[in-house]
Protein backbone atom coordinates (compact mmCIF):
# COMPACT_ATOMS: atom_id res chain seq x y z
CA UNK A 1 -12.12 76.04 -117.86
CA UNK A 2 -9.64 75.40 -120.62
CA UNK A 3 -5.63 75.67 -120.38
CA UNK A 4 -3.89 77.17 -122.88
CA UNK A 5 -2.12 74.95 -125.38
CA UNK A 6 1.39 73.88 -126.06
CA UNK A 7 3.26 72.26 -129.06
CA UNK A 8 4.29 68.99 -126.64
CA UNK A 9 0.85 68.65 -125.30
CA UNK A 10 -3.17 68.21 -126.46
CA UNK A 11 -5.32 70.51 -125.09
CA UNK A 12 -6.76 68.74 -121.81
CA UNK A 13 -10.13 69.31 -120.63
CA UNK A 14 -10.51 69.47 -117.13
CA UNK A 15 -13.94 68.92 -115.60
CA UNK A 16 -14.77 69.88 -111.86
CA UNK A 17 -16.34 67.41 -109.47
CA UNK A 18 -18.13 68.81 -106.35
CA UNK A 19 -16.56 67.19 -103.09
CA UNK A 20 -18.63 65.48 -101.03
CA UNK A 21 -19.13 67.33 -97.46
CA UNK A 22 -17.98 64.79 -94.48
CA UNK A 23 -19.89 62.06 -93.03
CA UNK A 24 -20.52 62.36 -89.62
CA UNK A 25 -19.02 59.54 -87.37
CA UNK A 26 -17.09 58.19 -90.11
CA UNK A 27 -13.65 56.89 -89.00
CA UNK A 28 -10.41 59.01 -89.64
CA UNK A 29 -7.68 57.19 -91.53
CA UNK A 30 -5.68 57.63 -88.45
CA UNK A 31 -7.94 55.97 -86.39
CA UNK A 32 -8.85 53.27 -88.65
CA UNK A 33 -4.90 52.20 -88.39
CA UNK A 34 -4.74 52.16 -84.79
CA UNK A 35 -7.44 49.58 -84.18
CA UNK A 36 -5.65 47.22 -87.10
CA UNK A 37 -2.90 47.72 -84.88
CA UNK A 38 -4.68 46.27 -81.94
CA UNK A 39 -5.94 43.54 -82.75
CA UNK A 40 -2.61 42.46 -85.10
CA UNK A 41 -1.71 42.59 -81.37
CA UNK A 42 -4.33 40.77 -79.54
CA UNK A 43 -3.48 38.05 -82.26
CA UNK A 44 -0.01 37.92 -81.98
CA UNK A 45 -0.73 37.55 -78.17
CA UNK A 46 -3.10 34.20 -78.84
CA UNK A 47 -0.63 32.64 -80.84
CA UNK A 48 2.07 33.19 -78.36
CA UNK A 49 0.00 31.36 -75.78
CA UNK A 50 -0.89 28.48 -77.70
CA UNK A 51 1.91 27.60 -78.97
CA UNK A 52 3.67 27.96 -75.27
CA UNK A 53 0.68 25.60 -74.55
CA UNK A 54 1.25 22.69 -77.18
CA UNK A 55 5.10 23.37 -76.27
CA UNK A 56 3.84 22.32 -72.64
CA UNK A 57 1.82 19.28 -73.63
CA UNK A 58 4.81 17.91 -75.99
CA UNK A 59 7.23 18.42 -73.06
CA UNK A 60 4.42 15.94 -70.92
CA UNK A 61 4.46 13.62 -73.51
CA UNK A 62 8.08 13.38 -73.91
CA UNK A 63 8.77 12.74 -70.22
CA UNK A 64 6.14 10.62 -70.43
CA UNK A 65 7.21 8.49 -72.99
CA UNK A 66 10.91 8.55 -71.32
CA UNK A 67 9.20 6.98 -68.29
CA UNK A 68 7.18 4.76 -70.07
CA UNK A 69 10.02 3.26 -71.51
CA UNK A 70 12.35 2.99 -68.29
CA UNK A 71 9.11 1.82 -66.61
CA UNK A 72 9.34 -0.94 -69.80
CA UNK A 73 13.15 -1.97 -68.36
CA UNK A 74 12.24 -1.86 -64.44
CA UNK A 75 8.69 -1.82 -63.40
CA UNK A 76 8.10 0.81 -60.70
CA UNK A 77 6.61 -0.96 -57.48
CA UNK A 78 4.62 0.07 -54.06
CA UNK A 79 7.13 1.44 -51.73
CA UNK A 80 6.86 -0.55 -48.80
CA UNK A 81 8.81 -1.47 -45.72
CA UNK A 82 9.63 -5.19 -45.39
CA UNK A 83 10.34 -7.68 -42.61
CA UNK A 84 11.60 -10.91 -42.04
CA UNK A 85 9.58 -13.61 -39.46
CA UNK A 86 11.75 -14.99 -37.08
CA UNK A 87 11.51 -17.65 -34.51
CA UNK A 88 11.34 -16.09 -30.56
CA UNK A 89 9.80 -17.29 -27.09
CA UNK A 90 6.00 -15.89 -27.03
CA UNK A 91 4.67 -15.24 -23.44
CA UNK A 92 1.12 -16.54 -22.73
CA UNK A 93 0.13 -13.69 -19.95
CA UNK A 94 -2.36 -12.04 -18.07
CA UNK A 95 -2.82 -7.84 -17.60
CA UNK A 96 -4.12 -6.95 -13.91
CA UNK A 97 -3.85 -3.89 -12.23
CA UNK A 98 -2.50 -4.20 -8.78
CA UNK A 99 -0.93 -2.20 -5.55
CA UNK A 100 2.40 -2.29 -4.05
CA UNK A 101 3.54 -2.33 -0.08
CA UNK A 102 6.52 -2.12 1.74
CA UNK A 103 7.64 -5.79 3.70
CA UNK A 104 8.68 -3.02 6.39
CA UNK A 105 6.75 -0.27 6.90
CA UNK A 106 5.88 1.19 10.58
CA UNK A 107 3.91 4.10 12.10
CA UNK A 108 5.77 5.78 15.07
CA UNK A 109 3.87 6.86 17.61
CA UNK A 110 4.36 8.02 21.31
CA UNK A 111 4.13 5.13 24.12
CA UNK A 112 3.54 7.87 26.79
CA UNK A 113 2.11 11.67 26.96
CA UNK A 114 4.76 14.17 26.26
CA UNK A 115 5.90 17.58 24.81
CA UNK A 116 8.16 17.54 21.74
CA UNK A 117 11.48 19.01 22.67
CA UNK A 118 13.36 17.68 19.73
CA UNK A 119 13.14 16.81 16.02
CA UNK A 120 16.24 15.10 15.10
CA UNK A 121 15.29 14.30 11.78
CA UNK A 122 14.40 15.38 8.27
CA UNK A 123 11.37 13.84 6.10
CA UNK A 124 12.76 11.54 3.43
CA UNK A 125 16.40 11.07 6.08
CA UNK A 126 17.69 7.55 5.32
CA UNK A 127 18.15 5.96 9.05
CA UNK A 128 19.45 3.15 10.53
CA UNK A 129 17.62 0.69 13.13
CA UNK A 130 18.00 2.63 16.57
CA UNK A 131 18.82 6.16 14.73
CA UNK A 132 16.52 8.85 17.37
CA UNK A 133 13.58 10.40 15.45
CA UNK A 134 11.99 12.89 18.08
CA UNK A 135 12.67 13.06 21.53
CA UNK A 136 10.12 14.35 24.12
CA UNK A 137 10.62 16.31 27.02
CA UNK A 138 12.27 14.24 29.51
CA UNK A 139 12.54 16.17 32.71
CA UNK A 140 9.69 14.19 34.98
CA UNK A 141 11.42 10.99 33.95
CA UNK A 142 14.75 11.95 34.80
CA UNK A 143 13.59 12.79 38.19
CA UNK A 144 11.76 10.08 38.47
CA UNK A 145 14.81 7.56 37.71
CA UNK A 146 16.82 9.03 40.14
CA UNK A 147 14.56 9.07 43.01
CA UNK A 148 14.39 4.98 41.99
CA UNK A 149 17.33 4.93 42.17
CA UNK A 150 18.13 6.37 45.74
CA UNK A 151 15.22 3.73 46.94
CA UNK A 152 17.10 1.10 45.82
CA UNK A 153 20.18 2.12 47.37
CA UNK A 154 18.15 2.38 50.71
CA UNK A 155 16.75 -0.95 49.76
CA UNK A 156 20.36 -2.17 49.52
CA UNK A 157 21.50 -0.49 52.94
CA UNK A 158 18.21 -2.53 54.60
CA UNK A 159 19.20 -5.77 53.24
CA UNK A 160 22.85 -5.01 53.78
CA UNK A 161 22.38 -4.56 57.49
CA UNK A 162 19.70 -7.52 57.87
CA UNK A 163 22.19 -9.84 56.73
CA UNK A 164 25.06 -8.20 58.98
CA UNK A 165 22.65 -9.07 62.03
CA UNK A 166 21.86 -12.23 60.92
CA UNK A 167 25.57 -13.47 60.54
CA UNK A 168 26.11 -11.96 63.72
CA UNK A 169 23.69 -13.93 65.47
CA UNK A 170 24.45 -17.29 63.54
CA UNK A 171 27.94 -16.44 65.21
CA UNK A 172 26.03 -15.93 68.80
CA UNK A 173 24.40 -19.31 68.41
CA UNK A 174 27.60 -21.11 67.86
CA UNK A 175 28.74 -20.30 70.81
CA UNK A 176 25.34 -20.75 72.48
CA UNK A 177 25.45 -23.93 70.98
CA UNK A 178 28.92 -24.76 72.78
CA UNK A 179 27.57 -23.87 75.99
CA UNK A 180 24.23 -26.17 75.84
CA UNK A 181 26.53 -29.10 75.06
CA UNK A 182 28.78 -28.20 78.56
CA UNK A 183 25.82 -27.87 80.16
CA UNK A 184 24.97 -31.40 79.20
CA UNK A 185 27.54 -32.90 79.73
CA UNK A 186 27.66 -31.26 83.42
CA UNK A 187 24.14 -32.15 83.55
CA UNK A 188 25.10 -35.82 83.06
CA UNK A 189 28.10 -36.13 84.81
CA UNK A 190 26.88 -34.87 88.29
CA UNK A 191 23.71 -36.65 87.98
CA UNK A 192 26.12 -40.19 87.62
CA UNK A 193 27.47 -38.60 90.59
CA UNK A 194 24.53 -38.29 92.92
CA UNK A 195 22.90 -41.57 92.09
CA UNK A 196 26.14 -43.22 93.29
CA UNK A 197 25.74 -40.83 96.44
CA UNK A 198 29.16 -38.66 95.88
CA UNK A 199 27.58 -35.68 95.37
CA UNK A 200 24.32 -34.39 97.19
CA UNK A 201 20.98 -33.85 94.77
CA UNK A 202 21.32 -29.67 95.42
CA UNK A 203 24.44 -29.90 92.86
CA UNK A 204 22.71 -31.76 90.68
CA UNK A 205 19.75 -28.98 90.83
CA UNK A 206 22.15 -26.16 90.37
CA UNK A 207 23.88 -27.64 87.01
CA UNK A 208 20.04 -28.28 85.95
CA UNK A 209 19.40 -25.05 86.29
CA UNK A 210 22.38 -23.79 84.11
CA UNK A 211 21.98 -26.22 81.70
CA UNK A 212 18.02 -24.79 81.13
CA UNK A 213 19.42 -21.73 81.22
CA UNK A 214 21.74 -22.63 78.15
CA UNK A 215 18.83 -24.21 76.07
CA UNK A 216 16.51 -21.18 76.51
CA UNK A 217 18.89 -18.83 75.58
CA UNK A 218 19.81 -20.94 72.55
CA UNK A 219 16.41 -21.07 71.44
CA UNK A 220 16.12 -17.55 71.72
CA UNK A 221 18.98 -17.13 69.62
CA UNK A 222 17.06 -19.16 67.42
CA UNK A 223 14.52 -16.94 67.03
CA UNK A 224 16.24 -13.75 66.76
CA UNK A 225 17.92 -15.49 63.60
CA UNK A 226 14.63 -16.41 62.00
CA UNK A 227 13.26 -12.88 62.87
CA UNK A 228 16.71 -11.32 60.87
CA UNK A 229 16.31 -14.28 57.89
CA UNK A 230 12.41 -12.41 57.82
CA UNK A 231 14.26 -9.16 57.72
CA UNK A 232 16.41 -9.78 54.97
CA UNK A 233 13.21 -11.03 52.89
CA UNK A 234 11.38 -8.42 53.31
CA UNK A 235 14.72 -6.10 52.44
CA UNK A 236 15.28 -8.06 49.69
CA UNK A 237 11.41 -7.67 48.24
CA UNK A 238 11.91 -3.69 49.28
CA UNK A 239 14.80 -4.09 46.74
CA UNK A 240 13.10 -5.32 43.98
CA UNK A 241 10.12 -2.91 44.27
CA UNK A 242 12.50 -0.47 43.86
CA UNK A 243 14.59 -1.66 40.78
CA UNK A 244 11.18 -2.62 39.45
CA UNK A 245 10.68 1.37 39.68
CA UNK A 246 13.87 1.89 38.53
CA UNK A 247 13.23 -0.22 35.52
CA UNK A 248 10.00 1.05 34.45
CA UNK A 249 10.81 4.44 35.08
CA UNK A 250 14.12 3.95 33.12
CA UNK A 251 11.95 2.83 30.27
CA UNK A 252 9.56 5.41 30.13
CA UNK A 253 12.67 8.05 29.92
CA UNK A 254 13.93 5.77 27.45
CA UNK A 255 10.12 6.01 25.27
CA UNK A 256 10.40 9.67 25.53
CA UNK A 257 13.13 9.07 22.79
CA UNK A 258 11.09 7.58 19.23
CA UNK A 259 13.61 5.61 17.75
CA UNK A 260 13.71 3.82 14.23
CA UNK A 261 12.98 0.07 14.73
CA UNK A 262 14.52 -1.18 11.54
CA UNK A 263 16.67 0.70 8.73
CA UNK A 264 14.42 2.77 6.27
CA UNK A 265 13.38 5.84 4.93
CA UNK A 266 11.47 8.84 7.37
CA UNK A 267 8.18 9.64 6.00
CA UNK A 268 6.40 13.08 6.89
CA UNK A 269 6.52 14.61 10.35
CA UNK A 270 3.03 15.93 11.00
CA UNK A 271 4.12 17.32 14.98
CA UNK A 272 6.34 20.66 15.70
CA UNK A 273 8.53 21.57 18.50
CA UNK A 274 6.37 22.32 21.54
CA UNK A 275 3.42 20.23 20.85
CA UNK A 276 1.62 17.94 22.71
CA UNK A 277 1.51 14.69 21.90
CA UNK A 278 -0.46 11.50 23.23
CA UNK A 279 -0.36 7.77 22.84
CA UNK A 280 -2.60 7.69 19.92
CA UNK A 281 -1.10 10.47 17.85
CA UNK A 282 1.21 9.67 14.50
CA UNK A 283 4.47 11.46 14.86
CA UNK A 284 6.41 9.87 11.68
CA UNK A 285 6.65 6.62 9.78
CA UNK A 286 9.93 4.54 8.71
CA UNK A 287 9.24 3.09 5.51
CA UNK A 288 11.77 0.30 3.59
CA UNK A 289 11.30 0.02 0.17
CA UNK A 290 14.15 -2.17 -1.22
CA UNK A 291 11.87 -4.95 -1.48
CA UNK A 292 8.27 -4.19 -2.16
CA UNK A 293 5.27 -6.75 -2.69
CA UNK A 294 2.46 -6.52 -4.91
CA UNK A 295 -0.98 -7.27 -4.15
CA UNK A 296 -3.10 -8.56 -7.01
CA UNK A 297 -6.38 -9.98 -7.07
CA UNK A 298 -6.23 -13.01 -9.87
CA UNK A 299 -9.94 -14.57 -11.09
CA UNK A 300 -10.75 -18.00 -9.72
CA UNK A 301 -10.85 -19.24 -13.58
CA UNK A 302 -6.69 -18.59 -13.68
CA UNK A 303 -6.72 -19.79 -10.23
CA UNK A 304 -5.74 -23.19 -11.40
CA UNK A 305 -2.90 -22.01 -13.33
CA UNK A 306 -1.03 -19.83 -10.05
CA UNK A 307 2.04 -21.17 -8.57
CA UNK A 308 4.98 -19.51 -6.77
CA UNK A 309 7.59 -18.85 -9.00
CA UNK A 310 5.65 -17.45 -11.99
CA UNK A 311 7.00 -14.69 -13.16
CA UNK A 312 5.32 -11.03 -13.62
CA UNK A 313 6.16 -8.41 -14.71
CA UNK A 314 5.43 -4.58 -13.99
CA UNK A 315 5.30 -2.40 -16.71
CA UNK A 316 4.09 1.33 -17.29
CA UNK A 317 1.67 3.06 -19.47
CA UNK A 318 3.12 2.10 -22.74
CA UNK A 319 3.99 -1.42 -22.30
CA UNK A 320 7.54 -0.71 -21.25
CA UNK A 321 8.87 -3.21 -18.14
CA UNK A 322 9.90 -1.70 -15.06
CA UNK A 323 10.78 -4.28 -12.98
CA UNK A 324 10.48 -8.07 -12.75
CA UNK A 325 9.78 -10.21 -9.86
CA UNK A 326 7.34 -13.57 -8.87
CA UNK A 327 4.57 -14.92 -7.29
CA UNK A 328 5.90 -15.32 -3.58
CA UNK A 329 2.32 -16.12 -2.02
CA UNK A 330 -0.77 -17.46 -3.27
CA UNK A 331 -3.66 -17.56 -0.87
CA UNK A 332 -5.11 -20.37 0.22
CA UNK A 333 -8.76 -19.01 0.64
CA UNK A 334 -10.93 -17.28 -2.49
CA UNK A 335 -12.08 -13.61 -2.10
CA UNK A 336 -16.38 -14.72 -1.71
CA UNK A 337 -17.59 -11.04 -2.99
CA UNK A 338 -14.89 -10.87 -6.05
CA UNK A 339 -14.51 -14.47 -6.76
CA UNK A 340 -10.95 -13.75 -6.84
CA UNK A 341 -7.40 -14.88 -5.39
CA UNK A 342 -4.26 -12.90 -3.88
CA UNK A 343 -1.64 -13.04 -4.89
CA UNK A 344 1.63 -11.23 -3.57
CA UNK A 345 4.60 -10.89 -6.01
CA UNK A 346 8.12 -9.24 -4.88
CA UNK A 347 9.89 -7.10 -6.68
CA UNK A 348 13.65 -5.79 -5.90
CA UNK A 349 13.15 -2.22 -5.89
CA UNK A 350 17.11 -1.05 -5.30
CA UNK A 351 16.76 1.69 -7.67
CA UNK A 352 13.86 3.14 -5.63
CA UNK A 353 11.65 3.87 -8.63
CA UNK A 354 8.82 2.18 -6.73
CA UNK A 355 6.58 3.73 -3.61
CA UNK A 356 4.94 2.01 -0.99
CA UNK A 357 1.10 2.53 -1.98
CA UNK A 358 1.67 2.74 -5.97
CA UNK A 359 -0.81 1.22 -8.37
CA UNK A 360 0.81 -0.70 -10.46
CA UNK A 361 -0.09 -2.48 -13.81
CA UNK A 362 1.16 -6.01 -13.84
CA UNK A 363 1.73 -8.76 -16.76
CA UNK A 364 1.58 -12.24 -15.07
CA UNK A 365 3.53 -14.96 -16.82
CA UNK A 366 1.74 -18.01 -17.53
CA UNK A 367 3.98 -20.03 -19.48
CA UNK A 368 6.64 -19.27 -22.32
CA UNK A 369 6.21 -20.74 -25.71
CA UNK A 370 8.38 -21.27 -29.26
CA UNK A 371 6.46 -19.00 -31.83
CA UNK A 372 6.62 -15.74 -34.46
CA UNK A 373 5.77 -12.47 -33.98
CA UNK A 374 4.68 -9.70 -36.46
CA UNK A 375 3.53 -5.98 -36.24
CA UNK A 376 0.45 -5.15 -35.76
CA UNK A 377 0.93 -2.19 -38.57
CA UNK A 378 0.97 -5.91 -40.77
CA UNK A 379 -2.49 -7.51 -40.48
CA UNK A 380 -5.05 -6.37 -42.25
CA UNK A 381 -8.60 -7.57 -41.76
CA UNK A 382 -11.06 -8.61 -44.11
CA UNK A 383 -14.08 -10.24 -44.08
CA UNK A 384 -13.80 -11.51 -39.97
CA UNK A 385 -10.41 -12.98 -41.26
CA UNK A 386 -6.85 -11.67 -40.40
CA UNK A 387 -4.24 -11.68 -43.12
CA UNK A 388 -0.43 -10.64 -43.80
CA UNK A 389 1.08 -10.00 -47.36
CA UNK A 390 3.96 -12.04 -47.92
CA UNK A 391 6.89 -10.74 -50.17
CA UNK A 392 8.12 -13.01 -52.48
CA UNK A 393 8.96 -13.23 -56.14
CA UNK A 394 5.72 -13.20 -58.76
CA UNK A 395 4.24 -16.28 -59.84
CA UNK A 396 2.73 -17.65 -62.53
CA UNK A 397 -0.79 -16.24 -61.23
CA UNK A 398 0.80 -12.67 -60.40
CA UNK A 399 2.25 -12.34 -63.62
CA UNK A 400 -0.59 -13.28 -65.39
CA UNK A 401 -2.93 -10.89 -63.32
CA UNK A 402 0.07 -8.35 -63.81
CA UNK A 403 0.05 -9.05 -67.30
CA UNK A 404 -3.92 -7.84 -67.53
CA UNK A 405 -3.40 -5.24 -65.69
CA UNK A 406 -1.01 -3.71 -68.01
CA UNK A 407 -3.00 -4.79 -70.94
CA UNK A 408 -6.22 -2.50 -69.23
CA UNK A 409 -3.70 0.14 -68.72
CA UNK A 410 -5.29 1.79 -65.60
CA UNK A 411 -2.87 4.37 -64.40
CA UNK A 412 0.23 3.21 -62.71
CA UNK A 413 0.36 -0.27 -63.29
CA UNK A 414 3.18 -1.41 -64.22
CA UNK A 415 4.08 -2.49 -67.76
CA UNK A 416 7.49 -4.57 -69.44
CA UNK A 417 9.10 -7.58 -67.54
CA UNK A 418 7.26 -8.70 -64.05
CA UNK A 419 8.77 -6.85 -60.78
CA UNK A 420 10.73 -8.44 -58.80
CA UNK A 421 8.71 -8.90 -55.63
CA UNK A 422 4.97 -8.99 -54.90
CA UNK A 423 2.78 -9.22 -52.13
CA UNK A 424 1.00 -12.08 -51.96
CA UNK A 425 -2.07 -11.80 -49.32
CA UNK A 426 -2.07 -15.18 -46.79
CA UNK A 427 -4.34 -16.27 -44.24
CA UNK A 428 -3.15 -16.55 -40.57
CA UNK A 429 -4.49 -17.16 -37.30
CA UNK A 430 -3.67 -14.84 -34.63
CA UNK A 431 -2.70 -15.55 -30.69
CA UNK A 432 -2.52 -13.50 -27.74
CA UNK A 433 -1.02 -10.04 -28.17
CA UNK A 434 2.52 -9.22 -26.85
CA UNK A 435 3.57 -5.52 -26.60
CA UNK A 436 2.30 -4.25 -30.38
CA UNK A 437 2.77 -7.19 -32.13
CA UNK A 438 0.59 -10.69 -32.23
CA UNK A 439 1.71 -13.72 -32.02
CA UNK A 440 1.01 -15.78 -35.12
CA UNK A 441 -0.33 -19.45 -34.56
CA UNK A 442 -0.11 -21.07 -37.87
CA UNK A 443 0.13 -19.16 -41.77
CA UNK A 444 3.74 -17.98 -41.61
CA UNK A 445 6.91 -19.60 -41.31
CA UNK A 446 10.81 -18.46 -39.86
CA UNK A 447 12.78 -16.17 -42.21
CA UNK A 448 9.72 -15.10 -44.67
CA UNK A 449 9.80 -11.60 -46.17
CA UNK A 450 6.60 -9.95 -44.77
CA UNK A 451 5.43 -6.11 -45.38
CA UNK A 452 5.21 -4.40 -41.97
CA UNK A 453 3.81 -0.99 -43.31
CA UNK A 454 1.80 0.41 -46.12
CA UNK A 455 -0.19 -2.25 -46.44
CA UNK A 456 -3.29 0.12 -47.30
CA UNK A 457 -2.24 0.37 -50.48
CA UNK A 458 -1.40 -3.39 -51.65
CA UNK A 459 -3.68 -6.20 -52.84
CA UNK A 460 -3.29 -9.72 -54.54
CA UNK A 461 -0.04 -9.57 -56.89
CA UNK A 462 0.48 -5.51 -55.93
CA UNK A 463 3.63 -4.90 -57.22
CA UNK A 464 6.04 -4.05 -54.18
CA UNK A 465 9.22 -2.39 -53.80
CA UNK A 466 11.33 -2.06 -50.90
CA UNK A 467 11.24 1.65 -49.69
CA UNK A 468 14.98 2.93 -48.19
């Protein structure tokens, strides 16, 4: 094909080219830009995160490094809590398990078969000695006092009238009396008379005769006065059968009342109104518990060691003391099937926290000694041994084992100048145990520093710190 020709221009020659036909599957430009797109994306995205993630790691280092250096100034140390020994009385005791009773303690019971016709107290009442508990019917008794009675006015009325006859015929023998002594003297008179022949024998005969008469009627006297003197006796023992009734029967009404022997507290009332009680049944009890002892059996090996006077103490489940008291009574004979001693203790018990019949765990006192007491949080064990770490200022053997252990570097230890306290692991031998702490025979001294907690995490020359 040829294009006409100008005076500005050559003739060109064009030549045609056959255009391929389309690939299949071959990517459109379109497309092609889109994916670029993508992954310029995706990449962006990667580069965003690591360099967030070396941002990260330089922050790490830089705090880091700040520590490090303020670590260099002050070393860090173990945060513990510290303590200081000091000098107190350590109690050599003994733990035993004992029971307490009341010094006054009664059961009430009935002295005589009755019906309940009163309750006059409550359970737990405070009384005083003679306060009336229950009363049982008393109708029979009542009756039964009065008719005593009225036989021991009759009794009285008997006696009363034997003794009126009896002065009355003391009076009769006075004058009997008078008359025998006439008649003697008659007698004797007229007999001087008829032995000198004045009189004739027949007068002397007749004043015999009255004078006989005199003396038998005298004597008869006599007899009526013994016979009243029987009278009265036997008046007099009428008497005293009666007011013996009286007396008893007077009691009896006065059992039908139950009445508290001594000042104390009413226990529980087991009878009602209406019931039927004997001799042998409980009706309350009266229990005083301001003083209470306590029973404890002690081993015949401590035996040598008891004394009145020792001191013991009662204390509850975690150690606390309730009440103190001592040794009132040690017995003189050994239990044969136990092997063991009792022992009775009192104990005030004014604040009536204590109950007849409680079980009680006791500390018994043996003697009181100058020592030092730590923790039990603060011994550590190793080895069969007991020891305590001691707080004090580093050494030259801490701060050379310090000084390798910053060299090795192991994480945490502490780098720069030496700390100002470490723990310094000591040997001690251990006593009897007082509450939750021991009582330290030898290894420590008054006023040192010791750690009382978190010692788990300490060793020789552990740098320590003092936690607030």
């Amino acid at each position: 094909m040829s294009v006409p020709s100008s005076k500005y221009s050559e003739p060109v020659e064009v030549q045609e080219h056959e255009v391929p036909p389309p690939i299949h599957g071959a990517r459109s430009p379109v497309n092609s830009k889109s994916s670029t797109n993508r992954w310029l994306a995706i990449g962006g995205l990667l580069l965003l995160l690591l360099g967030l993630g070396f941002g990260w790691r330089w922050w790490q280092a830089s705090q880091a490094a700040g520590k490090q250096g303020a670590g260099a100034e002050q070393p860090q140390g173990i945060p513990v809590k510290l303590g200081t020994t000091q000098k107190t009385t350590v109690q050599e005791s003994s733990e035993y398990v004992g029971s307490l009773e009341s010094l006054q303690s009664v059961i009430i019971k009935p002295e005589i078969t009755g019906r309940v016709s009163g309750i006059l107290v409550k359970p737990g009442d405070r009384v005083q000695a003679g306060t009336p508990l229950i009363q049982l019917k008393p109708d029979k008794r009542e009756a039964q006092v009065a008719g005593g009675l009225a036989a021991v006015n009759s009794a009285r009325a008997i006696r009363s009238s034997a003794v009126s006859q009896l002065q009355a015929t003391q009076a009769d023998r006075i004058a009997k009396q008078a008359e025998v002594d006439l008649q003697n003297q008659n007698y004797r008179r007229i007999a001087a008379l008829v032995k000198e022949g004045a009189l004739a024998k027949q007068q002397l005969d007749i004043v015999g005769r009255d004078r006989f008469k005199a003396i038998s009627e005298l004597r008869a006297i006599d007899q009526r006065i013994q016979s009243a003197k029987a009278s009265i006796a036997e008046s007099e023992s009428g008497l005293q059968q009666a007011q013996a009734n009286v007396d008893l029967n007077t009691a009896q009404l006065q059992d039908a009342t139950m009445k508290a022997p001594f000042a104390g507290i009413v226990g529980d009332i087991p009878v009602r109104l209406g019931q039927i009680v004997e001799v042998k049944d409980t009706l309350t009890t009266v229990t005083q518990n301001e003083s209470l002892d306590l029973n404890l059996s002690i081993p015949l090996e401590k035996s040598y060691d008891l004394r009145t006077g020792l001191p013991v103490e009662l204390t509850d489940g975690k150690g606390a003391i309730l009440s103190r008291g001592k040794i009132s009574f040690v017995s003189p004979q050994s239990d044969s099937r136990s092997q063991s001693v009792l022992v009775k203790a009192t104990f005030d018990n004014s604040a009536g926290k204590l109950r007849d019949g409680q079980f009680a765990r006791a500390r018994v006192v043996w003697r009181s000694l100058p020592g030092i007491l730590v923790p039990s949080s603060a011994i550590s064990r190793l080895g069969g041994e007991n020891f305590v770490f001691v707080a004090q200022p580093p050494d030259d053997t801490c701060k050379e084992i310090l000084s390798k252990a910053a060299q090795a570097g192991p994480p945490g230890a502490p780098k720069g100048n030496p700390p100002a306290l470490v723990a310094r692991q000591r040997l001690v031998k251990l006593g009897s145990i007082q509450g939750n702490s021991y009582n330290v025979l030898t290894g420590l001294k008054p006023n040192e520093q010791i750690v009382v907690s978190g010692i788990l995490n300490l060793s020789e020359c552990s740098a320590i710190a003092e936690a607030k």
